[in-house]
N, C-alpha and C. Protein backbone atom coordinates (compact mmCIF):
# COMPACT_ATOMS: atom_id res chain seq x y z
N UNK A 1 -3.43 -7.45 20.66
CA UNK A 1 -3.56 -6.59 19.48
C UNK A 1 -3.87 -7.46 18.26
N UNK A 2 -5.26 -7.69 18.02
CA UNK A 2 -5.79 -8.47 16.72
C UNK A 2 -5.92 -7.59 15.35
N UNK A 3 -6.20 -7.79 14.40
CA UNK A 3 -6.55 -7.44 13.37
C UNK A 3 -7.18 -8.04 12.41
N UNK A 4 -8.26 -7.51 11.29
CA UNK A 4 -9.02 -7.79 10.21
C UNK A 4 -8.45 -8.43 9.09
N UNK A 5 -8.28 -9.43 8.40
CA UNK A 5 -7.76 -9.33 7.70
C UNK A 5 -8.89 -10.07 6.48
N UNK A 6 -8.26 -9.74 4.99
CA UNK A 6 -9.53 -10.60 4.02
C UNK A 6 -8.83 -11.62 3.31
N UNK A 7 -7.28 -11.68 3.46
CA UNK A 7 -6.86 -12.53 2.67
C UNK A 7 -5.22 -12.66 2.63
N UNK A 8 -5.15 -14.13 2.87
CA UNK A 8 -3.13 -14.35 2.81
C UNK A 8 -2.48 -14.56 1.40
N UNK A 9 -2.20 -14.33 0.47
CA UNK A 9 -1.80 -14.91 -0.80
C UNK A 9 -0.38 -14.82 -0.60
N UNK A 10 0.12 -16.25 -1.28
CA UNK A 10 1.32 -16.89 -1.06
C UNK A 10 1.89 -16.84 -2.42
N UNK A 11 3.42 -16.88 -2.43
CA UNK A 11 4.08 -17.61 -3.73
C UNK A 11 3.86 -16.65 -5.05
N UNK A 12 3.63 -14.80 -4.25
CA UNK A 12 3.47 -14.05 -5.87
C UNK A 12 4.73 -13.51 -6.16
N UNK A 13 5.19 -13.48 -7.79
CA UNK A 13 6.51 -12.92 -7.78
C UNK A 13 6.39 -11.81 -9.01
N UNK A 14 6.95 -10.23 -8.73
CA UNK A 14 7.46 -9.63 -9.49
C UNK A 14 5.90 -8.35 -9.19
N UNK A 15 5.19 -8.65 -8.62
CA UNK A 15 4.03 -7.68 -8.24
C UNK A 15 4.19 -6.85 -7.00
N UNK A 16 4.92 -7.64 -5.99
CA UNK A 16 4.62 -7.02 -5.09
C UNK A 16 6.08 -6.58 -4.46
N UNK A 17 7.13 -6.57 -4.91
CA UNK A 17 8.48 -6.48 -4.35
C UNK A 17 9.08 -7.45 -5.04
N UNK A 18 10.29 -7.80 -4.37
CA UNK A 18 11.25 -8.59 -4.63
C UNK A 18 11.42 -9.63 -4.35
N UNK A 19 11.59 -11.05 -5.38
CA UNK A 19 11.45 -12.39 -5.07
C UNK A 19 10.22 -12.50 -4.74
N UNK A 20 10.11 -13.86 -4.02
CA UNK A 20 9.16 -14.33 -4.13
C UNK A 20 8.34 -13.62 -2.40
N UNK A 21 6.76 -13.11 -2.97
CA UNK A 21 6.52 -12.59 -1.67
C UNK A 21 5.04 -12.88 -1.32
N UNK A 22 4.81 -12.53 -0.25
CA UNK A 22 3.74 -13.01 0.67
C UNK A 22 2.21 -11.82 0.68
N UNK A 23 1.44 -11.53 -0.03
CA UNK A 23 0.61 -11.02 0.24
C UNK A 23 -0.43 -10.39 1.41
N UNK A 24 -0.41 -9.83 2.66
CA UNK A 24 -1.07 -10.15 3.11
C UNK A 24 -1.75 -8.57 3.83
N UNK A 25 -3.46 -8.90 3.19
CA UNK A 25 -4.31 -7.57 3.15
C UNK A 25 -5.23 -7.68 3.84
N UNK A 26 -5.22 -6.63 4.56
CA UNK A 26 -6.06 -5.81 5.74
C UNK A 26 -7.30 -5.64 5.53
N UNK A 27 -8.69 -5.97 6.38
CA UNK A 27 -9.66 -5.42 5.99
C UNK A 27 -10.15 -3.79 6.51
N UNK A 28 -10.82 -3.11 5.69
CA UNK A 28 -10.70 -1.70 6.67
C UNK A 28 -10.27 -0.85 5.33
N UNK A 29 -10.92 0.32 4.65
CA UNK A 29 -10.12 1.54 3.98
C UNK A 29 -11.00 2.73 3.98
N UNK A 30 -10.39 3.82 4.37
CA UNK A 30 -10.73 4.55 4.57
C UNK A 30 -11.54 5.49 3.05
N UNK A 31 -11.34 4.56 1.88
CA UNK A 31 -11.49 5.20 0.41
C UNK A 31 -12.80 4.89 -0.16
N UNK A 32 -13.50 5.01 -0.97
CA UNK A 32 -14.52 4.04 -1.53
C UNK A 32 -14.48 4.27 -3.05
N UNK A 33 -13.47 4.00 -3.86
CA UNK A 33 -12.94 4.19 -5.32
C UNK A 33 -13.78 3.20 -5.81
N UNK A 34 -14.60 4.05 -7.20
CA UNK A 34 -15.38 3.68 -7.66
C UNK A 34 -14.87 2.42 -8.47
N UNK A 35 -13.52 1.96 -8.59
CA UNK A 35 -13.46 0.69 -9.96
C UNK A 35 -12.69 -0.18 -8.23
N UNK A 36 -13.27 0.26 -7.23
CA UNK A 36 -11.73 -0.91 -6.27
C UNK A 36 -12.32 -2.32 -6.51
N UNK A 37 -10.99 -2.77 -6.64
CA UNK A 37 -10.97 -4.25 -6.87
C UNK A 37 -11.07 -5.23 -5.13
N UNK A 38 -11.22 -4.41 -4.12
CA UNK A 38 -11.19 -5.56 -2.88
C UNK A 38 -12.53 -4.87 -2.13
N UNK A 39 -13.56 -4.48 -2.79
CA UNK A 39 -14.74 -3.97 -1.93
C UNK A 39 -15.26 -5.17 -0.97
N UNK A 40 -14.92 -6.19 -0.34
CA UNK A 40 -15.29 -6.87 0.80
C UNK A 40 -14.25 -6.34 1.88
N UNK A 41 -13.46 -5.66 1.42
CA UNK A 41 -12.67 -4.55 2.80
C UNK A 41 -13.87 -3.47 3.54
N UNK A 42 -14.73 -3.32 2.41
CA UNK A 42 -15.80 -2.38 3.33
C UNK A 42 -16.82 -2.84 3.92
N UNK A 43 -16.85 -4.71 3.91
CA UNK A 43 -18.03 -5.03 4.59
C UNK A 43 -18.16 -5.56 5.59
N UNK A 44 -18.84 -5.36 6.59
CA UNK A 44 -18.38 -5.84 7.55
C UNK A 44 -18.32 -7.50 7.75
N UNK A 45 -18.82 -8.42 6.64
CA UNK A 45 -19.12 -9.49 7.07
C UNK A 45 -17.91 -10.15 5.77
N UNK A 46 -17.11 -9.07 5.46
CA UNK A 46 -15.91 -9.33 4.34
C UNK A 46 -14.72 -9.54 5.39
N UNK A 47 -14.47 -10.08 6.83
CA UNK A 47 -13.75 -10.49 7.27
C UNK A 47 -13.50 -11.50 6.69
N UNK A 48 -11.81 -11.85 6.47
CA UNK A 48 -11.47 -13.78 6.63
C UNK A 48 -11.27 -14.21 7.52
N UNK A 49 -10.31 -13.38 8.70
CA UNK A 49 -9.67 -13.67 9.49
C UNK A 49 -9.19 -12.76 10.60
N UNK A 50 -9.51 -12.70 12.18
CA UNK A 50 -8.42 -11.72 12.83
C UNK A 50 -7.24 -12.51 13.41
N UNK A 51 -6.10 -12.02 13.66
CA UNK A 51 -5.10 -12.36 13.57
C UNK A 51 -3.90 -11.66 14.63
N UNK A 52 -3.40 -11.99 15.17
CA UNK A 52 -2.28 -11.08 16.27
C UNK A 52 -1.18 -10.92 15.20
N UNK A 53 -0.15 -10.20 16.09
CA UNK A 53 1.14 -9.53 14.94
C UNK A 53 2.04 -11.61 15.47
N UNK A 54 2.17 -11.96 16.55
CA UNK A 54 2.57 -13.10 16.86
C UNK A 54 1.96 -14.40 16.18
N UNK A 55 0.88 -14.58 15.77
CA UNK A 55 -0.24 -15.42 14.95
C UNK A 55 0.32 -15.12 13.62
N UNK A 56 0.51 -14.12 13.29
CA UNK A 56 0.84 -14.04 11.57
C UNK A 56 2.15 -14.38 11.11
N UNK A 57 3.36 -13.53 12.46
CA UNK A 57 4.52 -14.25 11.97
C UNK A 57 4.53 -15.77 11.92
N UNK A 58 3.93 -16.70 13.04
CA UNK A 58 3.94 -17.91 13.05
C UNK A 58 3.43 -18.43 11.24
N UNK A 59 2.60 -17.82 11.29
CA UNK A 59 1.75 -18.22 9.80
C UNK A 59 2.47 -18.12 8.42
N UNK A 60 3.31 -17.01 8.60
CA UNK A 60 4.39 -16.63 7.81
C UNK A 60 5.68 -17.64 7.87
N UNK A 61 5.62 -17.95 8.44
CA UNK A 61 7.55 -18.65 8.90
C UNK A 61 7.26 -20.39 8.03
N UNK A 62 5.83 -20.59 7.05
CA UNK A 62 5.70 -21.09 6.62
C UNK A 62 6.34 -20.95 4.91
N UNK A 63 6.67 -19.98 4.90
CA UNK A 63 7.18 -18.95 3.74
C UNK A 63 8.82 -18.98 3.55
N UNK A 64 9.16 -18.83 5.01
CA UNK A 64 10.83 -18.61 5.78
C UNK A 64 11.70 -18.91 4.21
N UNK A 65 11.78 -20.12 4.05
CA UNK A 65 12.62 -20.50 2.94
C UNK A 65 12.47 -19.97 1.46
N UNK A 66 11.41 -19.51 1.00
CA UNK A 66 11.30 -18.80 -0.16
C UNK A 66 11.73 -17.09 0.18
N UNK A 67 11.43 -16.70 1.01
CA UNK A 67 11.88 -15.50 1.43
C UNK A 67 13.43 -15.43 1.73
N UNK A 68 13.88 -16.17 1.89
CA UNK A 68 15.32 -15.84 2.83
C UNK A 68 16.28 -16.42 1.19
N UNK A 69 15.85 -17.79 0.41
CA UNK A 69 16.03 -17.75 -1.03
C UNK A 69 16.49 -16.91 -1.83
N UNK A 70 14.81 -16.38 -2.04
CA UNK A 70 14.51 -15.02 -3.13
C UNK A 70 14.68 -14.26 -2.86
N UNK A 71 15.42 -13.04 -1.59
CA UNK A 71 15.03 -12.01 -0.90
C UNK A 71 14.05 -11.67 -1.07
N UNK A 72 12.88 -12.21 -1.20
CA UNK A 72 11.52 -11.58 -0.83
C UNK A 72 10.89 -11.50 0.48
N UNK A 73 9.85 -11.36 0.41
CA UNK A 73 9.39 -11.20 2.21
C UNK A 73 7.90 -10.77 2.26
N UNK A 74 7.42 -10.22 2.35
CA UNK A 74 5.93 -9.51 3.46
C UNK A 74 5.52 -8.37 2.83
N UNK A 75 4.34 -8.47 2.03
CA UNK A 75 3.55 -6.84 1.72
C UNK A 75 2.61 -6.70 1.85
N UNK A 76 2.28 -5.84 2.97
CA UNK A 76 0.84 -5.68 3.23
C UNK A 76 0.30 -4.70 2.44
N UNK A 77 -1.21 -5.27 2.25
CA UNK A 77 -1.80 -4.73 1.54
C UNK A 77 -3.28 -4.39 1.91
N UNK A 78 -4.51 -4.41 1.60
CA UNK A 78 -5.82 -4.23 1.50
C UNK A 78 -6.71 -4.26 0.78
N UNK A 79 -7.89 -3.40 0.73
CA UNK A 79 -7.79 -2.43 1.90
C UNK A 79 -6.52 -1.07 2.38
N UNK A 80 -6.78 -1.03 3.31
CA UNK A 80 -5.44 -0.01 3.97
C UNK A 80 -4.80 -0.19 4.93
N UNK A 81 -3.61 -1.06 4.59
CA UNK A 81 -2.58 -1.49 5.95
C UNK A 81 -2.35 -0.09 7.31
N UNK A 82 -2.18 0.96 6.58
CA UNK A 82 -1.64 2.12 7.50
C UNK A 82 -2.86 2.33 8.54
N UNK A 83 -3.79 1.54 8.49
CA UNK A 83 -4.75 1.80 9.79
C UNK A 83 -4.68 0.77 10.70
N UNK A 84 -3.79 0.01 10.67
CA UNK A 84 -3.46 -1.21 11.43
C UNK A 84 -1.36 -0.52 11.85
N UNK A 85 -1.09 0.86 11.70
CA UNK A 85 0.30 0.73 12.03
C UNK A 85 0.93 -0.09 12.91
N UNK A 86 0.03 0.13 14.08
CA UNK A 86 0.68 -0.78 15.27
C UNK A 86 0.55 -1.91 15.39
N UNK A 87 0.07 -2.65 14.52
CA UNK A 87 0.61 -4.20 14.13
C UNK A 87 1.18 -4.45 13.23
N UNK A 88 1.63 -3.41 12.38
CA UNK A 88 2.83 -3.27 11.62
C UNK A 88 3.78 -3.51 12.46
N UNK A 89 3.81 -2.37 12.76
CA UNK A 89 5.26 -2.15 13.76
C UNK A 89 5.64 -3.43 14.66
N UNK A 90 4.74 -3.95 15.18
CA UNK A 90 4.91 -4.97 15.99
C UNK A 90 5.40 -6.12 15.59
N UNK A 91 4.09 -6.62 14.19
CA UNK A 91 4.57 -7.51 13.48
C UNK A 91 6.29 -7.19 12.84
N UNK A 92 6.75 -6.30 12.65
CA UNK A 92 8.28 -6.14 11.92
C UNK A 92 9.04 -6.29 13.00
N UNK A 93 8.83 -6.30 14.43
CA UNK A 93 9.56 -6.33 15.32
C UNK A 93 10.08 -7.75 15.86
N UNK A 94 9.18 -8.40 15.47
CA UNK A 94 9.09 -10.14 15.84
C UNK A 94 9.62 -10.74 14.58
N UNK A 95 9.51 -10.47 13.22
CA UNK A 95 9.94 -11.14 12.07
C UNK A 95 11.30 -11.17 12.53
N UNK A 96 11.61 -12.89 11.54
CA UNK A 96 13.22 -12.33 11.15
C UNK A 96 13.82 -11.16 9.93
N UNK A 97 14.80 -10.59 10.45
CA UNK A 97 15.13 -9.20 10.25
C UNK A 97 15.46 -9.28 8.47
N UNK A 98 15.47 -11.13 8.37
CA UNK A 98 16.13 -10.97 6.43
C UNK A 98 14.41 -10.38 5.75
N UNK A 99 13.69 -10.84 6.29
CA UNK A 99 12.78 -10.46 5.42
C UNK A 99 12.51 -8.97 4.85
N UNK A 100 12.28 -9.03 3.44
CA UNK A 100 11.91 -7.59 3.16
C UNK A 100 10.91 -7.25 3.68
N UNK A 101 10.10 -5.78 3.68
CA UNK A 101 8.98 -5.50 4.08
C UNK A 101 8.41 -4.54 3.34
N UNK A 102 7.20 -4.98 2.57
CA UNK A 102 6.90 -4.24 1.18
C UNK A 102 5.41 -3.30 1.78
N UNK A 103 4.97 -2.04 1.39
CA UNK A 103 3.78 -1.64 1.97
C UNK A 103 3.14 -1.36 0.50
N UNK A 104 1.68 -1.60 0.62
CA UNK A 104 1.09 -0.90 -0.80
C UNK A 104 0.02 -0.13 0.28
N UNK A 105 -0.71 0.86 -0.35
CA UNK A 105 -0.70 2.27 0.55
C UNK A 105 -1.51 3.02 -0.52
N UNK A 106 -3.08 3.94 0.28
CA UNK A 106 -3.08 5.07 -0.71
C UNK A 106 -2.51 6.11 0.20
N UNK A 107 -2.14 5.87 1.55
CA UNK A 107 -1.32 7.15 2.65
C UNK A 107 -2.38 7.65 2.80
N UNK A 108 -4.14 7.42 2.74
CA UNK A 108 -4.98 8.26 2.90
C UNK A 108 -5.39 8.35 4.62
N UNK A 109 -4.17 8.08 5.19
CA UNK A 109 -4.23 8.49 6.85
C UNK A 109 -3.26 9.30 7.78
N UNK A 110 -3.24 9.67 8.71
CA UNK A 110 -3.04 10.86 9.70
C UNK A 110 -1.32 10.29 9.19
N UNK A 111 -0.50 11.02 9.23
CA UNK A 111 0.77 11.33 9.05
C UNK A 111 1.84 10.33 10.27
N UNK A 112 0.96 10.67 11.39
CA UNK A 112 1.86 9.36 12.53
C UNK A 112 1.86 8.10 12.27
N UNK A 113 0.90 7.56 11.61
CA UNK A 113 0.61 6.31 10.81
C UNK A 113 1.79 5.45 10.01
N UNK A 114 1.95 6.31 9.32
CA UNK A 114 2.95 6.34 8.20
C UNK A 114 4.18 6.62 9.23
N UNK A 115 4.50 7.10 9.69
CA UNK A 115 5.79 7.92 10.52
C UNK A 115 5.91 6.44 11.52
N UNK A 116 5.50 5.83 11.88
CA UNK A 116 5.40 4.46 12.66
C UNK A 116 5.58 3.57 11.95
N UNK A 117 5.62 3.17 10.81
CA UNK A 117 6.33 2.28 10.12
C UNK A 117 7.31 2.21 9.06
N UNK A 118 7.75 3.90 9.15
CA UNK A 118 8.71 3.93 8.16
C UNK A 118 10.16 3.21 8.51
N UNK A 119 10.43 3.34 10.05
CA UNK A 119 11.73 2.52 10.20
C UNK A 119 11.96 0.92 9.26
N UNK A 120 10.94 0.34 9.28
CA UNK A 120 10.51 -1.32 8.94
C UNK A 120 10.25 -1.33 7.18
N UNK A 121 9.97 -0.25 6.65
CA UNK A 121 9.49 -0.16 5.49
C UNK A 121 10.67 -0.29 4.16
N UNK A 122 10.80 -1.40 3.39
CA UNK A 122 11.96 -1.74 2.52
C UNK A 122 11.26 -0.93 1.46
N UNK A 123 10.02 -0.92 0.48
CA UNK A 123 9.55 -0.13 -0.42
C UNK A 123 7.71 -0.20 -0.41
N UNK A 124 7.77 1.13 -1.14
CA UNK A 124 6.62 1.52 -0.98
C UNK A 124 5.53 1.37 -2.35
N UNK A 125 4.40 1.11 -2.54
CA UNK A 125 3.90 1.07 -3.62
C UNK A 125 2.78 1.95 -3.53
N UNK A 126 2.66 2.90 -3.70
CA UNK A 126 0.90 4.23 -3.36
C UNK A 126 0.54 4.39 -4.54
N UNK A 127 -0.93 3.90 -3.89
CA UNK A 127 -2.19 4.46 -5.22
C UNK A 127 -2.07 6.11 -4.93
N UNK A 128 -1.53 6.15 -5.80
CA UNK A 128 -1.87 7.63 -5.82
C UNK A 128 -3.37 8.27 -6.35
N UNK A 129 -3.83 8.01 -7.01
CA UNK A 129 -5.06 7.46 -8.33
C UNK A 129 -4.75 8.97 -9.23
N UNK A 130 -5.05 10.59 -8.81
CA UNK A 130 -5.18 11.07 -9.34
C UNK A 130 -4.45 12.65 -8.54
N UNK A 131 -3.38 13.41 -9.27
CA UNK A 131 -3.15 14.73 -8.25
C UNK A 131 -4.07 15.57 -7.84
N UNK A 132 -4.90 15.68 -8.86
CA UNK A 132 -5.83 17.04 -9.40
C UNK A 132 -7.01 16.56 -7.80
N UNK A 133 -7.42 17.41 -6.88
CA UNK A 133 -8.15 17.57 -6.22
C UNK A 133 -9.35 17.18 -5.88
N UNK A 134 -10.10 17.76 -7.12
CA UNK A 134 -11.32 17.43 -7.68
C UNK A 134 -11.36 16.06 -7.89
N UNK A 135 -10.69 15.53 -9.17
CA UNK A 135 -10.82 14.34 -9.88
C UNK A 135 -10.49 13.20 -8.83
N UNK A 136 -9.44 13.30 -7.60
CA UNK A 136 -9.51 12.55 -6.66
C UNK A 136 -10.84 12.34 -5.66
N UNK A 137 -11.28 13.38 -5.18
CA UNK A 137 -12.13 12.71 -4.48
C UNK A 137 -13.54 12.51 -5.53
N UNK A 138 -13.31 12.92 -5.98
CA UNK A 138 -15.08 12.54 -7.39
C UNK A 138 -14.14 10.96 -7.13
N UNK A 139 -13.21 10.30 -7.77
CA UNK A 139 -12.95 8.82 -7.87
C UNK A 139 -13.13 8.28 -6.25
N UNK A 140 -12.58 8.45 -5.45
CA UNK A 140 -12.12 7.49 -4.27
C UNK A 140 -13.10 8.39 -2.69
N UNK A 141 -14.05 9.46 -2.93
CA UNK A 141 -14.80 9.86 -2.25
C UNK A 141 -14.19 10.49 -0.66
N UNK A 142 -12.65 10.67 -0.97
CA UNK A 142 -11.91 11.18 -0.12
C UNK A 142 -11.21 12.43 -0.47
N UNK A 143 -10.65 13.36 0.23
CA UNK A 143 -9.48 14.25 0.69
C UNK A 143 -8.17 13.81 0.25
N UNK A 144 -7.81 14.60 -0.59
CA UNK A 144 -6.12 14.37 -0.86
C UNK A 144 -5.54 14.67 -0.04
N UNK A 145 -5.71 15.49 0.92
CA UNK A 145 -4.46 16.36 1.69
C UNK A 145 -4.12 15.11 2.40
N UNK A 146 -4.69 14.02 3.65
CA UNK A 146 -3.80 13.14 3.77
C UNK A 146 -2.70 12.68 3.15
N UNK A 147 -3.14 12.20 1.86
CA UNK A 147 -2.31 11.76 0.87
C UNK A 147 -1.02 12.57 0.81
N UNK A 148 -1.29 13.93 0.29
CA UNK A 148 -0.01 15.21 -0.29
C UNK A 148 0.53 14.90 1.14
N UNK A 149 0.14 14.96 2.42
CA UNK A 149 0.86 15.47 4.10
C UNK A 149 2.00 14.30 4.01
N UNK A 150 1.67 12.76 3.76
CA UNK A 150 2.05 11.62 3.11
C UNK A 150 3.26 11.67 2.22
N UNK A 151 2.81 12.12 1.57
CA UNK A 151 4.16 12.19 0.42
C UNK A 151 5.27 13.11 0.94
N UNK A 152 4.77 14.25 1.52
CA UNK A 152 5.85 15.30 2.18
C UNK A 152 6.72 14.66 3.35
N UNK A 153 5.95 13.65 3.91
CA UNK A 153 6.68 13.46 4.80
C UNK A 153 7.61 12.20 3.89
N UNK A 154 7.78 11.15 3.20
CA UNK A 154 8.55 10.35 2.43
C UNK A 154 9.58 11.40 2.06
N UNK A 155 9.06 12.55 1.49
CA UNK A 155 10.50 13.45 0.59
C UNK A 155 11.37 13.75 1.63
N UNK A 156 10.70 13.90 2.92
CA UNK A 156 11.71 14.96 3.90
C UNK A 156 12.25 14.07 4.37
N UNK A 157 12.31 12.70 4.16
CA UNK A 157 12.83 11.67 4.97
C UNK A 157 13.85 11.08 3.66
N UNK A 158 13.63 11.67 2.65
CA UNK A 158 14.96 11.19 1.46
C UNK A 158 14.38 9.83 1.16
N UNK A 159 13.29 9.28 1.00
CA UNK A 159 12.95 8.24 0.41
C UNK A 159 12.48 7.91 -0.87
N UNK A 160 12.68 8.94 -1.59
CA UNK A 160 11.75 8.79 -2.79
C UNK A 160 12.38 7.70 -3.86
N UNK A 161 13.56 7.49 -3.73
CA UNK A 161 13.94 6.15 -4.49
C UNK A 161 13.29 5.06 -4.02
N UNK A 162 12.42 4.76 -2.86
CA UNK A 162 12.20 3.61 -2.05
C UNK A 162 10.57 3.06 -2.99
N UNK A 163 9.90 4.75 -3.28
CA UNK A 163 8.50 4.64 -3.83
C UNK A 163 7.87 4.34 -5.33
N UNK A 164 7.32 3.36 -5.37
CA UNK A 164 6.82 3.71 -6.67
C UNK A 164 5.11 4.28 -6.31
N UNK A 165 4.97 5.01 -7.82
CA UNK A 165 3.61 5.68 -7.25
C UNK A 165 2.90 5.63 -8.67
N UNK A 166 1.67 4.71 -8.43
CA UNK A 166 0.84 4.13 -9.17
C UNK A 166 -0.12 5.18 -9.57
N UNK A 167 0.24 5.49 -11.24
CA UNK A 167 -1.04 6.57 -11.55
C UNK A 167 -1.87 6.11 -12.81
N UNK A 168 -2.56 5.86 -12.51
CA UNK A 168 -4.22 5.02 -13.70
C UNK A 168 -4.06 5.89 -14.29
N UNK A 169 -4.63 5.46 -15.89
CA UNK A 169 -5.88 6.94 -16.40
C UNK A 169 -6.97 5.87 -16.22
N UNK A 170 -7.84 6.30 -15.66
CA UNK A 170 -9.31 5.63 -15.31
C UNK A 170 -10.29 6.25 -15.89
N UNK A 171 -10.82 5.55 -16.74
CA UNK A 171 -11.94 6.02 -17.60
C UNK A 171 -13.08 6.66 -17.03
N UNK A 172 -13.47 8.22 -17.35
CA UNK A 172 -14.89 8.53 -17.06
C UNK A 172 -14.38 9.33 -16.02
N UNK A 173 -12.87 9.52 -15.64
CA UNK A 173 -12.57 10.18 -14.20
C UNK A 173 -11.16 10.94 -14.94
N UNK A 174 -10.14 10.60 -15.49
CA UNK A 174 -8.97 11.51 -15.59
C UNK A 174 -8.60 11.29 -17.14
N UNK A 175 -8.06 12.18 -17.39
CA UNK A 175 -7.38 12.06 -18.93
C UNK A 175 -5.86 11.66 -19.26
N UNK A 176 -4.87 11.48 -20.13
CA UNK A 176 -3.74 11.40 -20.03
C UNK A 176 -3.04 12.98 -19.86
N UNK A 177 -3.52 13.88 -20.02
CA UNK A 177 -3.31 15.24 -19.82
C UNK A 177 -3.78 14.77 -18.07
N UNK A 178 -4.46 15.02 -17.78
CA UNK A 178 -4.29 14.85 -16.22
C UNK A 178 -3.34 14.06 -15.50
N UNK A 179 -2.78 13.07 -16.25
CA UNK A 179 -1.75 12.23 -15.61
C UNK A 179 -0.48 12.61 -15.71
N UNK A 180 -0.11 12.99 -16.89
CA UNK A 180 0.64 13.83 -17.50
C UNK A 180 1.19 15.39 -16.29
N UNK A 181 -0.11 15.88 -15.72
CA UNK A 181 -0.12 16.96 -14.56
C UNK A 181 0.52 16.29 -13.57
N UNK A 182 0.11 15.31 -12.59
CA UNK A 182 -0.02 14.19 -11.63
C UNK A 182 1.84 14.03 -11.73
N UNK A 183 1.79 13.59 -12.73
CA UNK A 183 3.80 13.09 -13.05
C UNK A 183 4.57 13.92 -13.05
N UNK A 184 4.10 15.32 -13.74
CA UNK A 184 5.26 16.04 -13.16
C UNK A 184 5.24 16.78 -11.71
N UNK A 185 4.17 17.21 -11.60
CA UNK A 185 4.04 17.70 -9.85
C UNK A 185 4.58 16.68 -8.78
N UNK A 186 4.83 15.19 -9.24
CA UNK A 186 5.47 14.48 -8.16
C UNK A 186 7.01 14.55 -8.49
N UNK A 187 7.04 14.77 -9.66
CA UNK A 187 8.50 15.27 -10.10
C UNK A 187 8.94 15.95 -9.34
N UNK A 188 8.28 17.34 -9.14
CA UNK A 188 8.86 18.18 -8.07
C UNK A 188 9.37 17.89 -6.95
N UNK A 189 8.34 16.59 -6.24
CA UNK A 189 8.74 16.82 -4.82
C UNK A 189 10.26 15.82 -5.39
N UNK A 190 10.47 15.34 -6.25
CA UNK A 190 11.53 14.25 -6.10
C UNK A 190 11.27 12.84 -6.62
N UNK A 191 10.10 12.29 -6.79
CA UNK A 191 9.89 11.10 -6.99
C UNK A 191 9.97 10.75 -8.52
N UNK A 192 10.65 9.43 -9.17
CA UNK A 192 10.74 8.98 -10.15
C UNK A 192 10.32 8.08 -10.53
N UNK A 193 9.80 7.70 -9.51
CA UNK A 193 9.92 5.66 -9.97
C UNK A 193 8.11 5.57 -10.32
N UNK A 194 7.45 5.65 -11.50
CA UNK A 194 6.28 5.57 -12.00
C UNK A 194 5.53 4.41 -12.11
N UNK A 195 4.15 3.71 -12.16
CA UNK A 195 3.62 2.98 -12.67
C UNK A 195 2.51 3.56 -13.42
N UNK A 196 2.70 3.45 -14.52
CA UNK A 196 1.72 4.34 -15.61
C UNK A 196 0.85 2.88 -15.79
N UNK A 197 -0.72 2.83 -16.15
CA UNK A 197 -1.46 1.72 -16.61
C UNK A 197 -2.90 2.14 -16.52
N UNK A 198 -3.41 1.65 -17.59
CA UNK A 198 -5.14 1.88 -17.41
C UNK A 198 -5.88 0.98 -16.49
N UNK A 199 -7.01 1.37 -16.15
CA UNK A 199 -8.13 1.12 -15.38
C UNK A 199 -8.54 -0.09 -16.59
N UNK A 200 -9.30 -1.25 -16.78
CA UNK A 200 -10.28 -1.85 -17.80
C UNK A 200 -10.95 -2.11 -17.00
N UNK A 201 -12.41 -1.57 -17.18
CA UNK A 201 -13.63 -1.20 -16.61
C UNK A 201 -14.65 -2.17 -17.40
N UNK A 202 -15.32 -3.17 -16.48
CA UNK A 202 -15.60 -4.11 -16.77
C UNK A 202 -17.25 -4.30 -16.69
């Protein structure tokens, strides 16, 4: 069981979880958001590296001591980790158990996805980008309903303290009145934990 990957980044702190933690993003997303910052996830020749779930922990255990330190640990990222679940899962099965395990996520996949790595999952970080329907797929050229099926399943599982959920105003695509919508409708289901920040469009 190999996987795509575009990139390992080591030694980041306060971005991606807790202490000091390990970056490491998937090539592969199912989105094509007009401002994304990792578009060599969609190419095919934007591989760095494939990699087994046994190959990465080895690669990782180079880390061991800043992780077990800092309580930090492992966040996959992309691209879109949730299309690689089963080297999630695998990979969390072989780690040692101190490590945290951080996911960043737009959830823009089938619901079992997500449901396969929630046992392993310490916190969550989702692009959410936008609630409003429309204004989502005009930005990221996808379907929300993955996403919403996604979030329903986090609430029914009592996780919403675990999530933060990243909402832009992105220029040329949503307003602060649209975000403003976006924040409280996740209100509803339960969720609190916000990252409010602009897009700078370059």
């Amino acid at each position: 069981m190999n996987a795509p990957f575009i990139a390992i980044a080591r030694h980041r702190l306060t971005v991606d979880g807790g202490g000091v933690t390990t970056l490491v993003a998937f090539h592969g997303c199912p989105l094509r958001c007009a401002y994304c910052l990792n578009r060599q996830c969609w190419e095919e020749d934007g591989i760095w590296q494939w990699l087994s779930p046994e190959e990465l922990v080895d690669e990782l255990m180079k880390d061991n001591l800043y992780f077990l330190a800092t309580g930090g640990g492992v966040c996959f990222g992309g691209g879109e980790p949730l299309l690689y679940s089963d080297f999630i899962e695998r990979f969390c099965q072989l780690c040692p158990k101190e490590w945290h395990i951080y996911l960043e996520s737009s959830l823009n996949v089938p619901t079992e996805r997500l449901a396969t790595v929630i046992p392993y999952i310490h916190e969550y970080y989702i692009d959410v980008k936008d609630m409003n329907p429309d204004i989502y797929h005009q930005y990221t050229g996808g379907d929300i309903a993955p996403l919403m099926s996604n979030l329903r399943l986090l609430a029914d599982r009592h996780l919403q303290e675990r999530v933060t959920l990243r909402l832009p105003s992105i220029a040329a695509f949503n307003t602060d009145d649209d975000r403003h919508y976006s924040q409280e409708l996740l209100q509803t289901m339960g969720y609190s934990n916000f990252d409010l920040f602009d897009y700078v469009v370059r």
